[in-house]
Protein backbone atom coordinates (compact mmCIF):
# COMPACT_ATOMS: atom_id res chain seq x y z
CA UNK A 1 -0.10 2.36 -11.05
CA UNK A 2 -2.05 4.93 -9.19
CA UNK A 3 -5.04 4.25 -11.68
CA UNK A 4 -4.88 0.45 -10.31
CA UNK A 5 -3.13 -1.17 -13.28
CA UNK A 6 -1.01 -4.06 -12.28
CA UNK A 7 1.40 -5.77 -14.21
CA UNK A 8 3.07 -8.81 -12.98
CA UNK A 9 6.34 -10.60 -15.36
CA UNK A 10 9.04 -12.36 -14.74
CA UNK A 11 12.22 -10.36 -14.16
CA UNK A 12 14.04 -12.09 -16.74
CA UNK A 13 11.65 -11.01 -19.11
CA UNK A 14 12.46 -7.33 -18.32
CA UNK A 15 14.97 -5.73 -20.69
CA UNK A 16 18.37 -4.54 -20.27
CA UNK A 17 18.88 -0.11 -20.46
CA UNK A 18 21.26 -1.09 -23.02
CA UNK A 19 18.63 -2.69 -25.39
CA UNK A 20 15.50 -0.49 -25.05
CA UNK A 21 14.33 2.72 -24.26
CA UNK A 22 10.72 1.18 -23.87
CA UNK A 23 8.57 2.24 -20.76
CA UNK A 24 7.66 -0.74 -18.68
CA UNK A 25 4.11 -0.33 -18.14
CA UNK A 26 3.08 2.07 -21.70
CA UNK A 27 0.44 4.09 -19.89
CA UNK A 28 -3.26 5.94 -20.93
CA UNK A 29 -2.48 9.23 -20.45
CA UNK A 30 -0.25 11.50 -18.59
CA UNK A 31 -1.98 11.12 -15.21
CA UNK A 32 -0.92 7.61 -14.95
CA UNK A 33 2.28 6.69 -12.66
CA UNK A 34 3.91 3.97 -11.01
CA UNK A 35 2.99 4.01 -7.12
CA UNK A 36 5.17 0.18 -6.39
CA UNK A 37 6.70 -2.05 -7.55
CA UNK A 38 7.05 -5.47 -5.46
CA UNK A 39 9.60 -8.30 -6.23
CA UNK A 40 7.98 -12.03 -6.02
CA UNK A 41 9.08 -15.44 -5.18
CA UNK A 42 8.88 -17.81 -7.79
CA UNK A 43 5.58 -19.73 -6.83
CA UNK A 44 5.26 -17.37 -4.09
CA UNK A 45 1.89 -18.32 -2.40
CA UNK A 46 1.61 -14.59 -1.06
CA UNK A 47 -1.31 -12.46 -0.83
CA UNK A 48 -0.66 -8.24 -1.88
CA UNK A 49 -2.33 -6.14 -0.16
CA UNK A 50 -3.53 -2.97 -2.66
CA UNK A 51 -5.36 0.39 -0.86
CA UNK A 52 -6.33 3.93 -2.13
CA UNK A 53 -6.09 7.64 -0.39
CA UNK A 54 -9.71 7.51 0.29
CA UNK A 55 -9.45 4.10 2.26
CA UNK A 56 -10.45 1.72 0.27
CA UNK A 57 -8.66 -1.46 0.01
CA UNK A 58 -8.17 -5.19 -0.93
CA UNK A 59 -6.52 -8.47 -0.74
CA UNK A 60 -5.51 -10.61 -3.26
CA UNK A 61 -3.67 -13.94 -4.09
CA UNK A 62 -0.72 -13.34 -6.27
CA UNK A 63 -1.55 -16.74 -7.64
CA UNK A 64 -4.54 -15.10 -9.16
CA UNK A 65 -2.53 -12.80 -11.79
CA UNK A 66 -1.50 -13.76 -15.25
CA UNK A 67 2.09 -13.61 -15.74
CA UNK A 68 2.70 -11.39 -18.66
CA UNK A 69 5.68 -12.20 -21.35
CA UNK A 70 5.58 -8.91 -23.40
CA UNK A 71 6.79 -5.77 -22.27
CA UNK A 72 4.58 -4.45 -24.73
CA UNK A 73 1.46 -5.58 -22.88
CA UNK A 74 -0.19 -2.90 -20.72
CA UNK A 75 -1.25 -4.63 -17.52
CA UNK A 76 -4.48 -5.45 -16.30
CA UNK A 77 -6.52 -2.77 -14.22
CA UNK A 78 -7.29 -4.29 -10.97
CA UNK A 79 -8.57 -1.75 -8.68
CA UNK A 80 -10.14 1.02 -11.13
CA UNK A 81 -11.95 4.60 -10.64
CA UNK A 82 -9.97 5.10 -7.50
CA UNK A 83 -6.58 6.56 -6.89
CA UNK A 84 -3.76 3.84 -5.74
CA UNK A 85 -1.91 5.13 -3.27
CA UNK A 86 0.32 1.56 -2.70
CA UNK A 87 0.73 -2.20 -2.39
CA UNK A 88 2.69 -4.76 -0.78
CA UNK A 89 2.98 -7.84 0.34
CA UNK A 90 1.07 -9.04 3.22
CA UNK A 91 3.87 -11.00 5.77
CA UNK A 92 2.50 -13.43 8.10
CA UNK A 93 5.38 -12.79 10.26
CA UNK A 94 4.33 -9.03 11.01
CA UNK A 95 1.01 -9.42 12.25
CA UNK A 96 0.05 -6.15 12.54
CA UNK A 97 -1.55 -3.50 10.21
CA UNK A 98 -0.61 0.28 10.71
CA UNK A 99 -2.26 2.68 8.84
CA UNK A 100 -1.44 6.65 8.42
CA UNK A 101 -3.30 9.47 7.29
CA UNK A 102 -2.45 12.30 6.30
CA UNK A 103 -3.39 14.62 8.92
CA UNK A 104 -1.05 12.32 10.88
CA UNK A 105 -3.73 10.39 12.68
CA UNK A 106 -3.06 6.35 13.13
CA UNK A 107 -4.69 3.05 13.67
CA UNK A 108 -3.51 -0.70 14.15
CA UNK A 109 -5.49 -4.01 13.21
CA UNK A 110 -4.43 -7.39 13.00
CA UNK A 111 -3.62 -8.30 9.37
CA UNK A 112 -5.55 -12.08 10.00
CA UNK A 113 -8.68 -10.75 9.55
CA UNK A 114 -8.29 -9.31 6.54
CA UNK A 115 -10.21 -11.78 3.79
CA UNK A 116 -8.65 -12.38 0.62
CA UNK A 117 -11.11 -11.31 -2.47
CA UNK A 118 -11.07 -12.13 -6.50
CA UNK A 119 -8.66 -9.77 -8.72
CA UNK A 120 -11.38 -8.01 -10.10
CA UNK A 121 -13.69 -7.82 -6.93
CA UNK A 122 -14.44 -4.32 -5.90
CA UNK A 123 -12.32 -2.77 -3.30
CA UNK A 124 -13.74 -2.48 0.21
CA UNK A 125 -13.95 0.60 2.85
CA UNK A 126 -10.29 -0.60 5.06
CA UNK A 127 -10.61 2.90 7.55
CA UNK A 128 -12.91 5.95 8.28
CA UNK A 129 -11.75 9.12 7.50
CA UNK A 130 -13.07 12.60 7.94
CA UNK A 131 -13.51 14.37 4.50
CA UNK A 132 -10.31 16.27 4.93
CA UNK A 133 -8.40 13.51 5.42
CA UNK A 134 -6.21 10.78 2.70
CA UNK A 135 -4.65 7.49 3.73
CA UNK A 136 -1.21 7.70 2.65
CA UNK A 137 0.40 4.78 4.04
CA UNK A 138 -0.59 1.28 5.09
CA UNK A 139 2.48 -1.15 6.64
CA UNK A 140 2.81 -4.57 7.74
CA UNK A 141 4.32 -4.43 10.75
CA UNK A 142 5.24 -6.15 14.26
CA UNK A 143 4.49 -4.53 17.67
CA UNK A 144 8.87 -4.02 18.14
CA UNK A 145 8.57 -1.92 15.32
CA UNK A 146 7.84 2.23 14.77
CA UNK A 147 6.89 4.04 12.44
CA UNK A 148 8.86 7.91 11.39
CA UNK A 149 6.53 10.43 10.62
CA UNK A 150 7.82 13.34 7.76
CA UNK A 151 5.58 16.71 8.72
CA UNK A 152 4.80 18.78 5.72
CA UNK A 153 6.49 21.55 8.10
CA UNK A 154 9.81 19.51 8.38
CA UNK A 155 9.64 18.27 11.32
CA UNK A 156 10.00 14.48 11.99
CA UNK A 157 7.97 11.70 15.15
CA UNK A 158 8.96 8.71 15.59
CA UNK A 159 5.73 6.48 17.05
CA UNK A 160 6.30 3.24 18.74
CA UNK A 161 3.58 0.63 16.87
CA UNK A 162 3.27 -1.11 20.40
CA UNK A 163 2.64 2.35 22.24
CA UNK A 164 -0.88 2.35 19.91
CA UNK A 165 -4.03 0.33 20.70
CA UNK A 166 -4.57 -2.72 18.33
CA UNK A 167 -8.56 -1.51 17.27
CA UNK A 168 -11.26 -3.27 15.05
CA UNK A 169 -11.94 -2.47 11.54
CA UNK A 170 -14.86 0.17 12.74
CA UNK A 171 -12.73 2.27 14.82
CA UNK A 172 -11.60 5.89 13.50
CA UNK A 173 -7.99 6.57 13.66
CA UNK A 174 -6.59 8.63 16.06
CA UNK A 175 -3.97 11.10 16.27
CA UNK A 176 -1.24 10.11 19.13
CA UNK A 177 -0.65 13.01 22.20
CA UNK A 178 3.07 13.48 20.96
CA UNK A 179 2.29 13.73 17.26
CA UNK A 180 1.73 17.48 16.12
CA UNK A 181 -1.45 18.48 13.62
CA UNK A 182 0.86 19.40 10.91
CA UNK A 183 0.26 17.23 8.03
CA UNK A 184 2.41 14.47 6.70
CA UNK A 185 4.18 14.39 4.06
CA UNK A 186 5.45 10.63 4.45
CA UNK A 187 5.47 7.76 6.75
CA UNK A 188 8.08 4.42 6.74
CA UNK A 189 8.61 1.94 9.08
CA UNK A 190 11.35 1.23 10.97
CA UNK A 191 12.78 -0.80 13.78
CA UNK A 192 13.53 0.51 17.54
């Protein structure tokens, strides 16, 4: 959730429409909302990667959460006192990690040198941004790959991931020539 509450059951545990009218996750308060849902290999050996507007972030082993039985049960809060913007699984197959703001400014890393840290561990600073600015999307991605753009204004970019620089960790993002300052709205990933 976007309060960092994760809750991680087996699908079959989940309950038909036709036999409940229960909410999945019963939340706090009326601030609290689902941000993603993932689905999970049994076993899977994955990490997630979990990060926040103000760009703050973490990786964890999905072999680290407790599998919850009741749909009663309200999750466990794993990244708390920020707001969630996302997770996802990190794939070792798309080595690259693209992150977008919201005034529409981008950066690349590689995805290796991000360090797996305990469930409960505080979250660490993943990208610098200017006080105006939110990170609104973070992908795993390969350099064949681009990434569409949706401008608050309607307008739509399409940026090639291997047109950008792979940076370090320190580096600001930056805003490519052909993007215009018009915030986004949203960002996905797609292939050429």
């Amino acid at each position: 959730t976007n309060n960092g509450r994760v809750k991680y059951m087996p699908l079959s545990k989940i309950p038909s429409t036709n036999t409940t009218s229960k909410p999945l996750i019963p939340f706090d308060d009326d601030n609290e909302y689902i941000v993603s849902v993932l689905e999970l290999r049994d076993n899977s050996s994955d990490d997630i990667f979990i990060y926040t507007n103000d760009g703050l972030g973490k990786r964890i082993s999905i072999d680290t959460l407790n599998k919850v039985l009741s749909v009663d049960a309200m999750g466990k809060f794993i990244l708390s006192g920020h707001e969630v913007n996302g997770m996802f699984v990190l794939d070792s197959n798309k080595p690259l990690l693209v992150y977008v703001t919201r005034l529409g400014r981008l950066r690349v890393n590689q995805n290796k040198y991000l360090t797996a840290v305990k469930k409960f561990a505080e979250p660490k600073p993943i990208i610098k941004l200017s006080a105006q600015d939110d990170l609104i999307s973070v992908f795993c991605a390969s350099s064949e790959q681009s990434i569409v753009l949706n401008h608050v204004d309607g307008r739509v970019t399409t940026v090639n991931i291997d047109s950008l620089n792979v940076s370090t960790m320190s580096v600001e993002p930056t805003r490519p020539k052909h993007v215009p300052s018009v915030k986004v709205l949203r960002a996905t990933l797609s292939t050429k």
